[in-house]
N, C-alpha and C. Protein backbone atom coordinates (compact mmCIF):
# COMPACT_ATOMS: atom_id res chain seq x y z
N UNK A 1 0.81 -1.20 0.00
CA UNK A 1 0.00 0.00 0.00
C UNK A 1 0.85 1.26 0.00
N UNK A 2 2.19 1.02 -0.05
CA UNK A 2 2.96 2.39 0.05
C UNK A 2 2.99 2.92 -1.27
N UNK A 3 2.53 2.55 -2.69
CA UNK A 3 1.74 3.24 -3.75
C UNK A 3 0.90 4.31 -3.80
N UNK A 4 -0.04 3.66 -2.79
CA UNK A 4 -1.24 4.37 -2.92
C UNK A 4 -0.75 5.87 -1.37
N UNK A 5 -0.02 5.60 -0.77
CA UNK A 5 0.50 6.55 0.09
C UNK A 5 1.33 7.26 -0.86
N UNK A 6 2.23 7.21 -1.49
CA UNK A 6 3.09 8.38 -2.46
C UNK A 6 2.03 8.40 -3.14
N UNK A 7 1.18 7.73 -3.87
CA UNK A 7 0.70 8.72 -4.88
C UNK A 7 -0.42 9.86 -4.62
N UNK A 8 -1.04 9.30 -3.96
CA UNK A 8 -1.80 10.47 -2.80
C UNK A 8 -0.77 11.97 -2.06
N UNK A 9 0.80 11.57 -1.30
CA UNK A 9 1.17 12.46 -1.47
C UNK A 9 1.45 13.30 -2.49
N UNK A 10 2.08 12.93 -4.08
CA UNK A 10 2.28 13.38 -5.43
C UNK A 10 1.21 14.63 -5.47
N UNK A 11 0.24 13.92 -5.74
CA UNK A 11 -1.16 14.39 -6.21
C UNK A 11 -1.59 15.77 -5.33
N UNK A 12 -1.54 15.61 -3.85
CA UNK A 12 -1.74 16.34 -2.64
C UNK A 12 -0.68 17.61 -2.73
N UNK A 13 0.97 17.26 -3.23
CA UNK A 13 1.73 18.59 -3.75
C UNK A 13 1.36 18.90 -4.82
N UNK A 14 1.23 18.56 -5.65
CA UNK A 14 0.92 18.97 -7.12
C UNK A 14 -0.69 19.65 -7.20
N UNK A 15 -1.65 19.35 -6.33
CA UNK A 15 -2.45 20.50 -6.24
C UNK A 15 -2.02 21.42 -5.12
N UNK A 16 -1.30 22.07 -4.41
CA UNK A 16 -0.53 22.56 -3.79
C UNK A 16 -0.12 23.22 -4.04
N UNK A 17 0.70 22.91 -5.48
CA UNK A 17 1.83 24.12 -6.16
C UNK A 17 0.89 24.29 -6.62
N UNK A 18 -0.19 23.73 -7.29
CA UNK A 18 -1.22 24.96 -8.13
C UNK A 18 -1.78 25.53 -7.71
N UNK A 19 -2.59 25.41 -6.42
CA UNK A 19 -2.67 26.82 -5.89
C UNK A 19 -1.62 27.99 -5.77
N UNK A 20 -0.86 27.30 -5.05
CA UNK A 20 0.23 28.81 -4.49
C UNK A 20 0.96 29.44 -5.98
N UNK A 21 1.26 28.09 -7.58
CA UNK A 21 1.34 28.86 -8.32
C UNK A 21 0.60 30.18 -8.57
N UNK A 22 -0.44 30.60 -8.50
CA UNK A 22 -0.86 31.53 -8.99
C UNK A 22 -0.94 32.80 -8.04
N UNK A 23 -0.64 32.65 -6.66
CA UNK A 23 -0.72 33.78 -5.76
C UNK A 23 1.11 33.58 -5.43
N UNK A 24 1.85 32.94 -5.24
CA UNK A 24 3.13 33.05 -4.53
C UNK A 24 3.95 31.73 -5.64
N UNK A 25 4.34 32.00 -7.10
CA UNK A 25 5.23 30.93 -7.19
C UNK A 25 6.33 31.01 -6.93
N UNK A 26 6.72 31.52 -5.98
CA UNK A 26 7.83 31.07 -5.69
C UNK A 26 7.65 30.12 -4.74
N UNK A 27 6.99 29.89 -3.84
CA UNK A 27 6.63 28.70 -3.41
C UNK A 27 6.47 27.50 -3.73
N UNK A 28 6.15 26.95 -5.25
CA UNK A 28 5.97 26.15 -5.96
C UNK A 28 6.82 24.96 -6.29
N UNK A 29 7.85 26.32 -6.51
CA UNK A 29 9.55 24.76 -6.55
C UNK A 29 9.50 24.50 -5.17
N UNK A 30 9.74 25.03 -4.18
CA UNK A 30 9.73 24.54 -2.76
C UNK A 30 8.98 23.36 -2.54
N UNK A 31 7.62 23.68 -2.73
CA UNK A 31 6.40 22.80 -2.70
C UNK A 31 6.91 21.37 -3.26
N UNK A 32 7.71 21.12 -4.67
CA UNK A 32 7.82 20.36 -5.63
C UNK A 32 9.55 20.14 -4.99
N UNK A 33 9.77 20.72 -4.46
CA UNK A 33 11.49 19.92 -4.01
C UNK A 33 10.85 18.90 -2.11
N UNK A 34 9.73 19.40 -1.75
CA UNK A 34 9.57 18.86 -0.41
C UNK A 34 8.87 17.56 -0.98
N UNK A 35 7.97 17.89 -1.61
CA UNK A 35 7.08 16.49 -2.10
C UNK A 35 8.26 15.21 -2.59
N UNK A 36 9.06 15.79 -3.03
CA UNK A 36 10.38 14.78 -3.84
C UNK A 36 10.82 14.35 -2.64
N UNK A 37 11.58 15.21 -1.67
CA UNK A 37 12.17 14.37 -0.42
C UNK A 37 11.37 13.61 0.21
N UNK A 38 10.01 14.14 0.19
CA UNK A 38 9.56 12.91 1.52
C UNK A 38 9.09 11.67 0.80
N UNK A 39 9.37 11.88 -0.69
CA UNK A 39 8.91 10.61 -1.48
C UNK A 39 9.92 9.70 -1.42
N UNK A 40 11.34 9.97 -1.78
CA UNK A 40 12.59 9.50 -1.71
C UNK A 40 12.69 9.07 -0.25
N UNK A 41 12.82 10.21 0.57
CA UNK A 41 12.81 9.20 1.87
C UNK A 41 11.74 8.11 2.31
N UNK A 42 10.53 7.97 1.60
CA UNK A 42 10.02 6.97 1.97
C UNK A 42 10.55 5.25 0.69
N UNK A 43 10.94 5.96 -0.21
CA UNK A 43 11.61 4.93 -0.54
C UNK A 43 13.06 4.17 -0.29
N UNK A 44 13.37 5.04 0.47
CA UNK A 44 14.92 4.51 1.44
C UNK A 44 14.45 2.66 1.72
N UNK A 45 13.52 2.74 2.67
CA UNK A 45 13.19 1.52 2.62
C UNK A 45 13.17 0.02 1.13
N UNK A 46 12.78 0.49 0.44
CA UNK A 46 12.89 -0.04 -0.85
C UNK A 46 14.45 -0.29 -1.20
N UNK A 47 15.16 0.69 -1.41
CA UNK A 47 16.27 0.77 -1.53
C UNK A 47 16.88 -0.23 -0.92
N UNK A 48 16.86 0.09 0.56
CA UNK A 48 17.69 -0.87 1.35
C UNK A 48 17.43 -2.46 1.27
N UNK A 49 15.96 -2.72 0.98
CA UNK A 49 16.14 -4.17 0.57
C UNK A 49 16.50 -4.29 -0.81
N UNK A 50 16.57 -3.36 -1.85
CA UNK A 50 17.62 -3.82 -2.98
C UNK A 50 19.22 -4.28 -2.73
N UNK A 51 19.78 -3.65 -1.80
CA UNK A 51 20.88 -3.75 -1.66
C UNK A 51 20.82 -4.99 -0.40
N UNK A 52 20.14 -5.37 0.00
CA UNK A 52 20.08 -6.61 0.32
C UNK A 52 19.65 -7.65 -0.40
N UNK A 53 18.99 -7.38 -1.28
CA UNK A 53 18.79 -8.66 -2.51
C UNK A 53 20.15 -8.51 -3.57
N UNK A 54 20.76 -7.63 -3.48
CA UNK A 54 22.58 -7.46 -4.26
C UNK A 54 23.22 -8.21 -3.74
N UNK A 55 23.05 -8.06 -2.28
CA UNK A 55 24.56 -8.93 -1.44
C UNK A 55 24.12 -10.25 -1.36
N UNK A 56 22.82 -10.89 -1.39
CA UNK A 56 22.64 -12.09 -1.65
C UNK A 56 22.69 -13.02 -2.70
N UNK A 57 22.73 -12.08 -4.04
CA UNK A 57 22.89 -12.80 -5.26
C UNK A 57 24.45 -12.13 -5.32
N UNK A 58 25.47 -11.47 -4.67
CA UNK A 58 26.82 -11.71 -4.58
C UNK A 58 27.31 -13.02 -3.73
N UNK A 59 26.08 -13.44 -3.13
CA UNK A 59 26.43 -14.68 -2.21
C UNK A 59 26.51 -16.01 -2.97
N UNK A 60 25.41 -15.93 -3.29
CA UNK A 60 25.31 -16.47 -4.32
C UNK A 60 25.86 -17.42 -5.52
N UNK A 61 26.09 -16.06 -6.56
CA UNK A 61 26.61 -16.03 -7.85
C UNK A 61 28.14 -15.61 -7.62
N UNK A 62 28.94 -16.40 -8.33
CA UNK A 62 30.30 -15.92 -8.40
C UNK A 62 30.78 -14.94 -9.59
N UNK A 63 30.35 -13.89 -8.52
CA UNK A 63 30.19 -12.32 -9.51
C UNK A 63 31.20 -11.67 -8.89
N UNK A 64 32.10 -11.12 -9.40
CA UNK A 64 33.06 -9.76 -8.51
C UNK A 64 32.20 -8.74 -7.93
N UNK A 65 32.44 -8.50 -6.50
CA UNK A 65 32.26 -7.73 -5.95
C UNK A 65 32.48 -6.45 -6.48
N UNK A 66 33.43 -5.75 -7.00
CA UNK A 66 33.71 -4.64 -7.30
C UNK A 66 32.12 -4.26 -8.98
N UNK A 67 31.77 -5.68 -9.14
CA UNK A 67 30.54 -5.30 -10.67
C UNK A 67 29.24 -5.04 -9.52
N UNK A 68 28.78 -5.64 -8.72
CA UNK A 68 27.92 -5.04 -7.71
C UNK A 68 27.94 -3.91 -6.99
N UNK A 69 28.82 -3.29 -6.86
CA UNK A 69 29.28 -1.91 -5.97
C UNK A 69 28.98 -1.44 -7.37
N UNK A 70 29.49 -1.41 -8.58
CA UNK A 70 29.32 -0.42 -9.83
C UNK A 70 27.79 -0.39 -9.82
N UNK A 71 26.92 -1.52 -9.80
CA UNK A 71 25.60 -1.75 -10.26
C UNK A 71 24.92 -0.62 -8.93
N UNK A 72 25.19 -0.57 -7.85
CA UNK A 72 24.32 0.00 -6.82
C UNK A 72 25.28 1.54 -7.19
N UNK A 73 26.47 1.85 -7.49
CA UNK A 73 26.81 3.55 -7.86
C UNK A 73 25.75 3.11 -9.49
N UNK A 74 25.59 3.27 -9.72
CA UNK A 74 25.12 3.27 -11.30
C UNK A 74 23.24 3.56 -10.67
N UNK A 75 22.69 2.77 -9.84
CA UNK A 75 21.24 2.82 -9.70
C UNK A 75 21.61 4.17 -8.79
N UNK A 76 22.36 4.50 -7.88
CA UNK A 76 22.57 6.01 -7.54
C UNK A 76 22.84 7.25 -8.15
N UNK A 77 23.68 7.19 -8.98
CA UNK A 77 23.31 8.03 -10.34
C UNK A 77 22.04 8.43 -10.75
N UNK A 78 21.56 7.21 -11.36
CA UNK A 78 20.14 7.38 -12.04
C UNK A 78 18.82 8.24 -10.57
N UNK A 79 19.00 7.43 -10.21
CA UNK A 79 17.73 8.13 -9.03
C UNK A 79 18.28 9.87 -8.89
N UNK A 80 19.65 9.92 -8.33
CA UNK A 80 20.05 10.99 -7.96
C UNK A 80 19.74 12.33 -8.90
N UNK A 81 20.50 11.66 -10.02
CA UNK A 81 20.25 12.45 -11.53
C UNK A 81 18.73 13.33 -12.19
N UNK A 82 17.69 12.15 -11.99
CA UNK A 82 16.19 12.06 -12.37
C UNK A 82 15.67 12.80 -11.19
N UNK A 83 16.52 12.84 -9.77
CA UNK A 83 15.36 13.75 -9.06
C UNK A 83 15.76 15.23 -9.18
N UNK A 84 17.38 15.63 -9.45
CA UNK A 84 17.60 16.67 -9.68
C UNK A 84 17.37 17.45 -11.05
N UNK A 85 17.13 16.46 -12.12
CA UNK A 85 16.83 17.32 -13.40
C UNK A 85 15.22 17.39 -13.45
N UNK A 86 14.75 16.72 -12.47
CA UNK A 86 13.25 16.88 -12.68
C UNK A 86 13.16 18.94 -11.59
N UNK A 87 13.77 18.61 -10.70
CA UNK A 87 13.06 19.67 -10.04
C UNK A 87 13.67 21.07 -10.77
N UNK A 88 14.63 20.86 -11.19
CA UNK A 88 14.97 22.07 -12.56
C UNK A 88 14.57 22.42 -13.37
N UNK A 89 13.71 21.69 -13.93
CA UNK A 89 12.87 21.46 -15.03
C UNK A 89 11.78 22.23 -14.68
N UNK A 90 11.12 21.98 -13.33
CA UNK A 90 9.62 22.21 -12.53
C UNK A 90 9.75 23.82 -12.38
N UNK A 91 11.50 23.59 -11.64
CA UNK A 91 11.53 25.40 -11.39
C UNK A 91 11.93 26.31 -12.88
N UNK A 92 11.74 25.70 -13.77
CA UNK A 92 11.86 26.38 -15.41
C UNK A 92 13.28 26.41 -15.44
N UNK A 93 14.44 25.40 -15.24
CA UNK A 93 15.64 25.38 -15.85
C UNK A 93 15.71 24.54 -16.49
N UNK A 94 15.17 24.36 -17.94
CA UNK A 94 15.13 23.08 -18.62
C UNK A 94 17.03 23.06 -19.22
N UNK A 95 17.27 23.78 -19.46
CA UNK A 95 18.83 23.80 -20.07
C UNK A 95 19.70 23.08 -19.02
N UNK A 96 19.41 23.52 -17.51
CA UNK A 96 20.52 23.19 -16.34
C UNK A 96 19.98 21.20 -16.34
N UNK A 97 18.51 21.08 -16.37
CA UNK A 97 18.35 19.33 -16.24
C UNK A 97 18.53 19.06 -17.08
N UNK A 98 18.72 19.45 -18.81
CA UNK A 98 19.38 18.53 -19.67
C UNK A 98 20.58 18.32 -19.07
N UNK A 99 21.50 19.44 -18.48
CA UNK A 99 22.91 19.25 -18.59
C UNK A 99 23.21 17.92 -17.66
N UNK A 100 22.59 18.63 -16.63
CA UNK A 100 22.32 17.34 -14.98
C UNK A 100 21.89 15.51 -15.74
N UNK A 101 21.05 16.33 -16.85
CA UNK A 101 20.95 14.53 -17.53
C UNK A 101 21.59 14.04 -18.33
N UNK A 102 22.71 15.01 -18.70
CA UNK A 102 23.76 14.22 -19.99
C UNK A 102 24.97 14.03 -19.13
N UNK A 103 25.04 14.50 -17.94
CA UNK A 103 26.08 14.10 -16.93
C UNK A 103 25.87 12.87 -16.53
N UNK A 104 24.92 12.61 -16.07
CA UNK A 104 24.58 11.36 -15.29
C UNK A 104 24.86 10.18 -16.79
N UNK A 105 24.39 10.97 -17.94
CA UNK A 105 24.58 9.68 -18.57
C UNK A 105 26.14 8.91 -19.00
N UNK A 106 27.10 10.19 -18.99
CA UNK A 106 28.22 10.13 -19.16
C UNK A 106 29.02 9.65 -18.20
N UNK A 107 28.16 9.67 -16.80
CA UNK A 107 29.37 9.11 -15.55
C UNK A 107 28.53 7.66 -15.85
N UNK A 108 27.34 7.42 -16.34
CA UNK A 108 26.74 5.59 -16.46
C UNK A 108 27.78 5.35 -17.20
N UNK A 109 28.19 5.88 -18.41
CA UNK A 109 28.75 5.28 -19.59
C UNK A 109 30.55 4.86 -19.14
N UNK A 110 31.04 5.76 -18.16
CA UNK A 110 32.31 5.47 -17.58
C UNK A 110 31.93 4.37 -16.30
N UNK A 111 31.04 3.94 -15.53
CA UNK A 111 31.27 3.02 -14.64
C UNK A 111 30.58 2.41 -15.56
N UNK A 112 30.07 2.09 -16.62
CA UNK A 112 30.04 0.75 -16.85
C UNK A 112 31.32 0.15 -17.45
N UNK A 113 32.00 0.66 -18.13
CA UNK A 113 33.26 0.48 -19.30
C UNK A 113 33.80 -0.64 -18.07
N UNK A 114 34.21 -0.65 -17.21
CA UNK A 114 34.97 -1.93 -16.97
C UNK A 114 34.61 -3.54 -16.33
N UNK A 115 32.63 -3.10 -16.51
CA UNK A 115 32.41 -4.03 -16.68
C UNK A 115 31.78 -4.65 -18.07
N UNK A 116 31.31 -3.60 -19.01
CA UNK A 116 31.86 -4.05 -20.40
C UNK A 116 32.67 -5.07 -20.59
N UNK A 117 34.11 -4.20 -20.19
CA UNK A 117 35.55 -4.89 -20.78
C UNK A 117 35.48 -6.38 -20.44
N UNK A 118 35.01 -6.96 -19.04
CA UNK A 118 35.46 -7.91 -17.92
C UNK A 118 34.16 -8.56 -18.91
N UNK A 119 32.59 -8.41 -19.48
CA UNK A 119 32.08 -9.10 -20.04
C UNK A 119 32.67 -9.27 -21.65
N UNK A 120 33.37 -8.28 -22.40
CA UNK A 120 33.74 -8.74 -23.33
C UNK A 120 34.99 -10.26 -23.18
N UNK A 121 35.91 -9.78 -22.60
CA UNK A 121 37.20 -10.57 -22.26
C UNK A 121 36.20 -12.54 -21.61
N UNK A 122 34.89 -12.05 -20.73
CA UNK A 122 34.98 -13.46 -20.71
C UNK A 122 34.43 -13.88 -21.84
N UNK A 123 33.93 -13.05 -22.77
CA UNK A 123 33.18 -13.81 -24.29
C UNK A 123 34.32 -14.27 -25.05
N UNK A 124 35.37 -13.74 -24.77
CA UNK A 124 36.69 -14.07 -25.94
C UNK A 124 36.96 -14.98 -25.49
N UNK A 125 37.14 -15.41 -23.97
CA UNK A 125 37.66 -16.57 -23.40
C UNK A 125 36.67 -17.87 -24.15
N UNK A 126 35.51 -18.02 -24.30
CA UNK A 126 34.99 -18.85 -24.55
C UNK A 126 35.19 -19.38 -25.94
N UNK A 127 35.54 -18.37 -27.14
CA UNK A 127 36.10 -18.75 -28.31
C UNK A 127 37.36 -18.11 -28.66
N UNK A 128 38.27 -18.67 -27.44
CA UNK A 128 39.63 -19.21 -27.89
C UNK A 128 40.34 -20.73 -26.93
């Protein structure tokens, strides 16, 4: 049921900022950066059992540790990235959340490269 609790909060800021849009927007991004934290912090929980379903399929699977630490910086990126180019966007900086979103894509594209490499190298191993 924690769906139907964020989306009720969502909904509850977002008519919120539309009121105060029209008498005080400057209030609005505020409105739309608080609704984001207490959404995120209620998904902390979520989070934390991802990273407990990580360390168990590192238990698991004989996976390098160092490709699981990339996989949980890589899902931190993305969340981090998507909540900051969204609220830039909300407060009318669409130029600053493209930039915030071609960053994030460029630091994905460097932590993945060495596990690329480590999946190319074991494909070569298999045909030679």
């Amino acid at each position: 049921m924690d769906i139907v609790k964020i989306s009720l909060i969502g909904v509850g800021g977002v008519m919120l900022g539309f009121l105060l849009k029209g008498t005080k927007p400057e209030y609005a991004s505020f409105i739309t950066m608080g609704i984001g934290v207490v959404i995120l912090g209620l998904a902390v929980g979520k989070i934390s059992y991802l990273f407990e379903a990580l360390k168990e399929i590192q238990k698991s699977l004989p996976v390098d540790g160092k490709h699981i630490s990339t996989l949980v910086k890589m899902l931190g990126i993305t969340y981090i990235g998507q909540f900051s180019s969204g609220i830039c966007k909300d407060a009318g900086y669409e130029a600053t959340g493209a930039q915030i979103e071609l960053f994030c894509k460029l630091s994905l594209m460097v932590l993945s490269m060495p596990v690329l490499l480590a999946l190319l190298q074991t494909i070569q191993e298999f045909f030679v």
